[in-house]
C-alpha atoms as a PDB file:
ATOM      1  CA  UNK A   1     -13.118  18.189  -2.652  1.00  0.00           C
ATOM      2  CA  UNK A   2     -11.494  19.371  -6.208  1.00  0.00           C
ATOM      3  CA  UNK A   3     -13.180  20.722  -8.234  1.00  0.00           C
ATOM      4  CA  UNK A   4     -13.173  20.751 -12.491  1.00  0.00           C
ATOM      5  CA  UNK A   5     -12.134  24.110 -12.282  1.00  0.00           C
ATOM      6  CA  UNK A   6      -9.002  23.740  -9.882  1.00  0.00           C
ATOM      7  CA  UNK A   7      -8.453  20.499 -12.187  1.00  0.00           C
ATOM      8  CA  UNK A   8      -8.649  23.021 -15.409  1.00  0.00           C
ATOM      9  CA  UNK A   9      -6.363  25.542 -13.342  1.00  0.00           C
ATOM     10  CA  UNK A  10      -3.846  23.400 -12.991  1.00  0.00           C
ATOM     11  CA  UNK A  11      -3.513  21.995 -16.357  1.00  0.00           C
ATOM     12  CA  UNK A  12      -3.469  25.760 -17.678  1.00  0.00           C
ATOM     13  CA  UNK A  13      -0.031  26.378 -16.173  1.00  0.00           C
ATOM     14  CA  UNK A  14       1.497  22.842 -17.519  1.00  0.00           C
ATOM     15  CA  UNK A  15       3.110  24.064 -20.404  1.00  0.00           C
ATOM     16  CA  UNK A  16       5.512  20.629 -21.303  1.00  0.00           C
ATOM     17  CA  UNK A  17       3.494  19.028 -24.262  1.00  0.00           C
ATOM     18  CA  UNK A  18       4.666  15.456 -23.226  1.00  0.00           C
ATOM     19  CA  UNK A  19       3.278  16.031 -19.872  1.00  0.00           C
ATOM     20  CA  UNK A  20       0.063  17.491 -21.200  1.00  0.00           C
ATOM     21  CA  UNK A  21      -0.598  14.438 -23.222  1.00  0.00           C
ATOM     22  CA  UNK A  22       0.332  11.993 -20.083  1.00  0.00           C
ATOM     23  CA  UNK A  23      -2.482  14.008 -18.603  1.00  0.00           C
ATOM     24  CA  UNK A  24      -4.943  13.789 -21.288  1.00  0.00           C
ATOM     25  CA  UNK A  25      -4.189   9.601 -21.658  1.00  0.00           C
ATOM     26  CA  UNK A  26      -4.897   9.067 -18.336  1.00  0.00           C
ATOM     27  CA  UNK A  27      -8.313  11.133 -18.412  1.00  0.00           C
ATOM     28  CA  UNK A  28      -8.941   9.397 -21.426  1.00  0.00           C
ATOM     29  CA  UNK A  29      -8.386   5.905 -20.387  1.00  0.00           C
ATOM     30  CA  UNK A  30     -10.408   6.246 -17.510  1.00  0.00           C
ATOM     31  CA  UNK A  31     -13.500   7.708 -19.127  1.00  0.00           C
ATOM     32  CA  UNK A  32     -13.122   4.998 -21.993  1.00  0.00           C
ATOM     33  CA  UNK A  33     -12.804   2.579 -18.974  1.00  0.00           C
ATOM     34  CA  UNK A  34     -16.154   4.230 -17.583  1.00  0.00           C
ATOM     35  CA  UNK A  35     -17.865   4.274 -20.496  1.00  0.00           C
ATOM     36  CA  UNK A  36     -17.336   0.739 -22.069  1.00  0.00           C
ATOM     37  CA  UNK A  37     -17.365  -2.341 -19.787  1.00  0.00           C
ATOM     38  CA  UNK A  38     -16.771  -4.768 -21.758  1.00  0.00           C
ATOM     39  CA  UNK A  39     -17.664  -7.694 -19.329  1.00  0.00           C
ATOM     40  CA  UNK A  40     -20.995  -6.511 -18.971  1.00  0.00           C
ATOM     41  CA  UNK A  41     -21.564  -6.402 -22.593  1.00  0.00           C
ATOM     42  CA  UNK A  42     -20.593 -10.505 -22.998  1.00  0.00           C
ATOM     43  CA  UNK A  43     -23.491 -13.143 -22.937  1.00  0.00           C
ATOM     44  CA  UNK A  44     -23.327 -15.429 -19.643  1.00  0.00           C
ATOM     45  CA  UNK A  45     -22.232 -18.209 -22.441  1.00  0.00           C
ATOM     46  CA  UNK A  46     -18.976 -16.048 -23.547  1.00  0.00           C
ATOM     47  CA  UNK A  47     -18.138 -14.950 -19.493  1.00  0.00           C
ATOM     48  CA  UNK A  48     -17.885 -18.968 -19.332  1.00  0.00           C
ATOM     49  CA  UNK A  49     -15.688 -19.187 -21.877  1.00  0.00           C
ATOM     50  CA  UNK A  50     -13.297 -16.901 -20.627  1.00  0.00           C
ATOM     51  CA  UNK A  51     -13.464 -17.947 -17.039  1.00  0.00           C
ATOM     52  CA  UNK A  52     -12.925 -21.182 -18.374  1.00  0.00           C
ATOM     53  CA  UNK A  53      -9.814 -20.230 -20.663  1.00  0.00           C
ATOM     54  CA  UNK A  54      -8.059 -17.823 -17.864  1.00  0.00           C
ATOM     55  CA  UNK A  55      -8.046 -21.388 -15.232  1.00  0.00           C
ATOM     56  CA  UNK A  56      -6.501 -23.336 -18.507  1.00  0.00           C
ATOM     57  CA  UNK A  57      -3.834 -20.695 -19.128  1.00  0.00           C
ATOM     58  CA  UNK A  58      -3.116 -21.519 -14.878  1.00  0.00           C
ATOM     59  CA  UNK A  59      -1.766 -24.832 -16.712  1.00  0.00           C
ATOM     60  CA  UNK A  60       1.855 -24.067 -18.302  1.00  0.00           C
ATOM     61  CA  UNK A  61       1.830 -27.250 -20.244  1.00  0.00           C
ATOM     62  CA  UNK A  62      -1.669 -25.868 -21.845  1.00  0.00           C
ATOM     63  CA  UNK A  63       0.221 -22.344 -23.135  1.00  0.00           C
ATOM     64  CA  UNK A  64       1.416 -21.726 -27.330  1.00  0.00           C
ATOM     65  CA  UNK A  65       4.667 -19.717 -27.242  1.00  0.00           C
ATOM     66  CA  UNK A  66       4.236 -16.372 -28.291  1.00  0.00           C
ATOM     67  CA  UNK A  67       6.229 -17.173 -31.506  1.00  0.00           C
ATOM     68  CA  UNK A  68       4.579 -20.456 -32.362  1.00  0.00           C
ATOM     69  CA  UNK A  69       1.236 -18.172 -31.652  1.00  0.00           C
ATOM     70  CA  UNK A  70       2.578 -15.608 -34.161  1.00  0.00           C
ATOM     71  CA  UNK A  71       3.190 -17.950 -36.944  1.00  0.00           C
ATOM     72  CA  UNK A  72      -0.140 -19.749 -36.504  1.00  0.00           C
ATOM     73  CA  UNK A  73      -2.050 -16.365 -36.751  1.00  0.00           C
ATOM     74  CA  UNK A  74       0.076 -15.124 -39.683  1.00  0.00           C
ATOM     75  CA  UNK A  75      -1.236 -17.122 -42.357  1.00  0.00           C
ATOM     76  CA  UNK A  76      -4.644 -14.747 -41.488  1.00  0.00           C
ATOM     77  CA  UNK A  77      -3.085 -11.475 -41.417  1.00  0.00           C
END
């Protein structure tokens, strides 16, 4: 089993600051991951509604280019 400390240990002796921060994004993304599940937090009403949009995007002839989607959305932004 490893332990925090052989985890801390290791990271002491990394002294390449890209690597260090490859390191602390992937700690990061999976305590943010952990800590917020977003499908849990939707109402059984919105988990329908994206079940039912992921089978329509199975459909090619129901998908928006992403450039047509760009304009569309650009009049907002």
């Amino acid at each position: 089993m490893i332990t925090k400390q052989q985890i801390f240990d290791l990271v002491e002796d990394i002294e390449d600051e890209s690597v260090l921060e490859q390191v602390y994004d992937a700690l990061n993304y999976i305590k943010v991951s952990q800590d917020t599940n977003i499908w849990a937090s939707l109402s059984p009403l919105q988990k329908e509604a994206v079940n039912r949009s992921y089978e329509q995007s199975k459909d090619s002839s129901k998908l928006i280019e992403h450039q047509e989607v760009k304009e569309r959305l650009s009049k907002w932004l």
